[in-house]
Protein backbone atom coordinates (compact mmCIF):
# COMPACT_ATOMS: atom_id res chain seq x y z
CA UNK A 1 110.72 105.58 44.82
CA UNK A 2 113.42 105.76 42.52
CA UNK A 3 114.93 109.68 41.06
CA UNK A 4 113.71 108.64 37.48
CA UNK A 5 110.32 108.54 38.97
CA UNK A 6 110.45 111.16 41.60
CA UNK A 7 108.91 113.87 39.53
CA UNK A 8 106.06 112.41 38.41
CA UNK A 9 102.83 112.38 40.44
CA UNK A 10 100.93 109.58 42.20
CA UNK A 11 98.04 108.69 40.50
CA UNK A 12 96.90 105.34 42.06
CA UNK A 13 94.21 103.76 40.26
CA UNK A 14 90.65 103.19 42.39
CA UNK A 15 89.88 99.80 44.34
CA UNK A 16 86.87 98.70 45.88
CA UNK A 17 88.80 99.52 49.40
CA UNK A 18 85.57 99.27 51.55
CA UNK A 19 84.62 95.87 50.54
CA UNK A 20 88.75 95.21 50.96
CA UNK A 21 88.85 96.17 54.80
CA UNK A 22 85.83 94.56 55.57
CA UNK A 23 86.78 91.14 53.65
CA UNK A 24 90.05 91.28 56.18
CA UNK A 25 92.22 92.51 53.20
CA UNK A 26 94.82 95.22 54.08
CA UNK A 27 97.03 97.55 51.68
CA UNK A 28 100.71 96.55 52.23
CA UNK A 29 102.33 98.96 49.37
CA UNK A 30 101.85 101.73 47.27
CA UNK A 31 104.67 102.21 44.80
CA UNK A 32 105.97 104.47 42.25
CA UNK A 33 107.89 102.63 39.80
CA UNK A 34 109.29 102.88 36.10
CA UNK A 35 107.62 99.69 34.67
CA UNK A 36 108.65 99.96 31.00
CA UNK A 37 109.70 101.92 27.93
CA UNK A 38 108.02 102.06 24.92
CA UNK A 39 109.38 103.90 21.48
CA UNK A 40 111.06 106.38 23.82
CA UNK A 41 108.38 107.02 26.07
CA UNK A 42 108.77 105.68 29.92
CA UNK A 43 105.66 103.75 31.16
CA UNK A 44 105.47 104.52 35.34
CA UNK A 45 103.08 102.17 37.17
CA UNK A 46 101.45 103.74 40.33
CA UNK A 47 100.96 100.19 42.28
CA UNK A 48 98.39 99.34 45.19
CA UNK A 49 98.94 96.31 46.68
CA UNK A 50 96.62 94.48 49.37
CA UNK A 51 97.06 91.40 51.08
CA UNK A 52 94.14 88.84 52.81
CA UNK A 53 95.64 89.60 56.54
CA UNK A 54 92.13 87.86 58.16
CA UNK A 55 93.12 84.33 55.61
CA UNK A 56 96.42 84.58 56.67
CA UNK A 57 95.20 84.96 60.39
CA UNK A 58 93.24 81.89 60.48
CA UNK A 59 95.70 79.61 58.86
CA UNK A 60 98.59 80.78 61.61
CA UNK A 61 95.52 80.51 64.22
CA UNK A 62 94.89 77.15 63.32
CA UNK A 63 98.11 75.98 63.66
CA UNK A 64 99.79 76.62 60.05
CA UNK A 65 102.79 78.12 58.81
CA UNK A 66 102.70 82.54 58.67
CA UNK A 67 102.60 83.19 54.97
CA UNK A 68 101.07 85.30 52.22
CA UNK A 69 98.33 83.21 50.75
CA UNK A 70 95.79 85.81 49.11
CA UNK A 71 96.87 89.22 46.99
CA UNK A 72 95.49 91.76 45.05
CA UNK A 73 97.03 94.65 43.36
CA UNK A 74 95.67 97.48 40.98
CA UNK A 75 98.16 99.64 38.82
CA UNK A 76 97.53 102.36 36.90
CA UNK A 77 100.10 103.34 34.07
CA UNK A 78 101.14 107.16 32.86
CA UNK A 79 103.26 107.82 30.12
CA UNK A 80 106.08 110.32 30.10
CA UNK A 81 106.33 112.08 27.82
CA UNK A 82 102.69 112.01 26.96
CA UNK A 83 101.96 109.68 24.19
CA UNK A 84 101.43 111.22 20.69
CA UNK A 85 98.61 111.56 18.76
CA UNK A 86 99.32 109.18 16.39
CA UNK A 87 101.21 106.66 19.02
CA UNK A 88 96.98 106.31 21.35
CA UNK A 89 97.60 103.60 24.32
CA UNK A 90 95.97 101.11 21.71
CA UNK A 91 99.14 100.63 20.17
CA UNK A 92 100.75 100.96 23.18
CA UNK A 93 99.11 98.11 24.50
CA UNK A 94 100.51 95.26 23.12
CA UNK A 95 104.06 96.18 24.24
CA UNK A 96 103.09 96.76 27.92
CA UNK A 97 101.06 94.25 27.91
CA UNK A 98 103.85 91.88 27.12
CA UNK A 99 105.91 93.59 29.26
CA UNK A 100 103.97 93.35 32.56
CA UNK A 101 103.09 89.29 32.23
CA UNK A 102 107.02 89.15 32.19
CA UNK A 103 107.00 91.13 35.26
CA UNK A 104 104.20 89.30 36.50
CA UNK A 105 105.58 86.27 36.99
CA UNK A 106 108.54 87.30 38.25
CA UNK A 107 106.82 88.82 40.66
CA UNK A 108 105.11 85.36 41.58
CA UNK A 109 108.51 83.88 41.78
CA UNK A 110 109.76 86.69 44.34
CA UNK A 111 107.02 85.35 46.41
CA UNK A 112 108.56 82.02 46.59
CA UNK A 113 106.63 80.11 43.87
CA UNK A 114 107.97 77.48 41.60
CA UNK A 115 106.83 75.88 38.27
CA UNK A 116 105.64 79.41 37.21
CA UNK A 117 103.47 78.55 33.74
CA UNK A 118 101.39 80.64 32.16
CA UNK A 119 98.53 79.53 30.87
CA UNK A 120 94.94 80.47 28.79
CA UNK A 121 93.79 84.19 27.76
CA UNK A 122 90.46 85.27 28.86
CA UNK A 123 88.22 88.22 28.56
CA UNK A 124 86.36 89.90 30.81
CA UNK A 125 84.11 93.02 30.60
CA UNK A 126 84.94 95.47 33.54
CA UNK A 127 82.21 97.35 35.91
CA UNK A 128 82.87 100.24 33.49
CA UNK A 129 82.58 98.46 30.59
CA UNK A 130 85.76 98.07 29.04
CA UNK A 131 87.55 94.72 27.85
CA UNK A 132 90.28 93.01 30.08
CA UNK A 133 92.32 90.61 28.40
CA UNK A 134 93.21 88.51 31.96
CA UNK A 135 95.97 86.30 31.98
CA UNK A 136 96.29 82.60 34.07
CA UNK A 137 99.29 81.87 36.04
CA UNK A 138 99.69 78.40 37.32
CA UNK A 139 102.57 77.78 40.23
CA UNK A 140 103.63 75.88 43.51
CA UNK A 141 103.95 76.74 46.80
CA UNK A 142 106.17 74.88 48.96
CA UNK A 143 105.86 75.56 52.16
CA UNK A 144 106.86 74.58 56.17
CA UNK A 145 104.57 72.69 58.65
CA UNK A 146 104.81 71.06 61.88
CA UNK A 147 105.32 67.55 60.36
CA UNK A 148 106.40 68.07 56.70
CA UNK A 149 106.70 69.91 53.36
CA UNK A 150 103.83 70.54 51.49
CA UNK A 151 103.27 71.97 48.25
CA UNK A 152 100.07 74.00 47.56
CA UNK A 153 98.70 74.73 44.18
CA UNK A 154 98.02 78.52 43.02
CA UNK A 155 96.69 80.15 40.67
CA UNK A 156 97.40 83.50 39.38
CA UNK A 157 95.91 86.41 37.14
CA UNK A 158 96.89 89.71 35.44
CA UNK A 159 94.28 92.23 33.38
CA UNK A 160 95.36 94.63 31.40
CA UNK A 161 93.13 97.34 29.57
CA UNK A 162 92.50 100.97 28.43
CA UNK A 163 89.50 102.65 30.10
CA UNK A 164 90.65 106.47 30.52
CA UNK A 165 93.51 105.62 31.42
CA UNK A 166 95.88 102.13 30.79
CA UNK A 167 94.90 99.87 34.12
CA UNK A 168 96.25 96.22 35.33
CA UNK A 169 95.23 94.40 37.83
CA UNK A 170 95.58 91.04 39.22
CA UNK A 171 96.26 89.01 41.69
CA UNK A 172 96.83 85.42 43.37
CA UNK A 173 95.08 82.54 45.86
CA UNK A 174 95.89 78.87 46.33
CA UNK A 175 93.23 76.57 44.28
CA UNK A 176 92.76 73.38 46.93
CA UNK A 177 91.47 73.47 50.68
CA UNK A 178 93.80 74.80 53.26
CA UNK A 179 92.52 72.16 55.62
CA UNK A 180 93.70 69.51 53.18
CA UNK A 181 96.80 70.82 51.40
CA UNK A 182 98.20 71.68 55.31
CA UNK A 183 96.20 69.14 57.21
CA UNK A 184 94.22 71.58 59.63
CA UNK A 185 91.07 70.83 59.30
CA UNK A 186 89.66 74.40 60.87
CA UNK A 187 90.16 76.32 58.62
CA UNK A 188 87.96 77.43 56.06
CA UNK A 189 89.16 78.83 53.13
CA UNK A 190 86.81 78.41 49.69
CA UNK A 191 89.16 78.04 46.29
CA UNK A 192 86.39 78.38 44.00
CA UNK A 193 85.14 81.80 45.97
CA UNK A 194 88.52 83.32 46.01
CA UNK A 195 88.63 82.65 42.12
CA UNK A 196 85.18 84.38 41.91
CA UNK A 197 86.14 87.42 44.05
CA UNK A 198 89.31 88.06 42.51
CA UNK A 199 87.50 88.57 39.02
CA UNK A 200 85.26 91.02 40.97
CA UNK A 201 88.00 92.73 42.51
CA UNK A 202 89.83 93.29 38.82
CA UNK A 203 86.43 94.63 37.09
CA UNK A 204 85.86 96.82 40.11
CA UNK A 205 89.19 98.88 39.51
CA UNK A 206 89.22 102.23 37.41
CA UNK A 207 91.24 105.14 36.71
């Protein structure tokens, strides 16, 4: 946590963390972090950040390379000084909105993706019943096996919306068979489901 941030609370947005631990998922971070500034007001993000430790389990059991395959994150963003009256997170919006698709992707590319495109809008009501305009991310993997280099195709998505408080949440899965894109066959890994539960994962978080 940097100074600029040390004075300003924790306020970590709220996850479906049961179904998370019992899926195999696992929180690797929680962060504290000036995210952006808008009209002289700094935007802090309060991160949570889980990773699929029981996908990336079976792929190293079966014989594949150690790596990150599944993540999820939920942020939740405060505003200091408060926003004024006449400056609501509506118009806010926009501006962090932008903002945090930048960040997005570079955050994809820290993970060692390439060919990081974004791609179509989408939205999606939440459990709570506010809009999330979602974001698609297409990228590349490359990664090490016994025999080769392969390259595995992801796919990745951010939400952003204003229910209480202003929330994002995304995250990011590979979109073919494990078996097939690393050639071992035992593992089972569904592309389509992960795509499904992500979604379900982003409308489940609130403030």
């Amino acid at each position: 946590m940097s100074e600029e941030t040390s004075d300003v609370d924790a306020q970590y947005p709220t996850v479906p963390l049961e179904r998370l631990e019992n899926s195999g998922w696992a929180l690797r971070d929680e962060r504290l972090e000036v995210r952006a500034r808008v009209m002289g007001v700094t935007v802090h993000a309060h991160e949570r950040r889980f990773e699929d430790d029981g996908l990336r389990e079976r792929v190293r059991a079966g014989g594949g390379p150690d790596h990150l395959w599944r993540l999820f994150y939920a942020t939740r963003l405060t505003f200091s000084p408060s926003l004024p009256p006449a400056f609501g997170p509506a118009m806010a919006l926009p501006k962090v909105r932008s903002a945090a698709c930048e960040e997005f992707a570079d955050q994809l590319r820290d993970e060692g993706l390439t060919d990081v495109e974004q791609g179509d809008d989408e939205r999606i009501e939440t459990d709570s019943g506010a809009q999330a305009k979602v974001t698609r991310y297409d990228a590349t993997l490359p990664v090490e096996t016994d025999n080769d280099q392969c390259e595995v195709p992801m796919e990745g998505w951010i939400g952003i919306w204003n229910d209480d408080a202003m929330l994002l949440a995304g995250g990011l899965y590979p979109t073919e068979s494990l078996a097939e894109a690393l050639s071992i066959p035992d593992v089972d890994y569904d592309p389509e489901g992960s795509h499904e539960k992500l979604r379900a994962l982003i409308r489940q978080v609130n403030a």
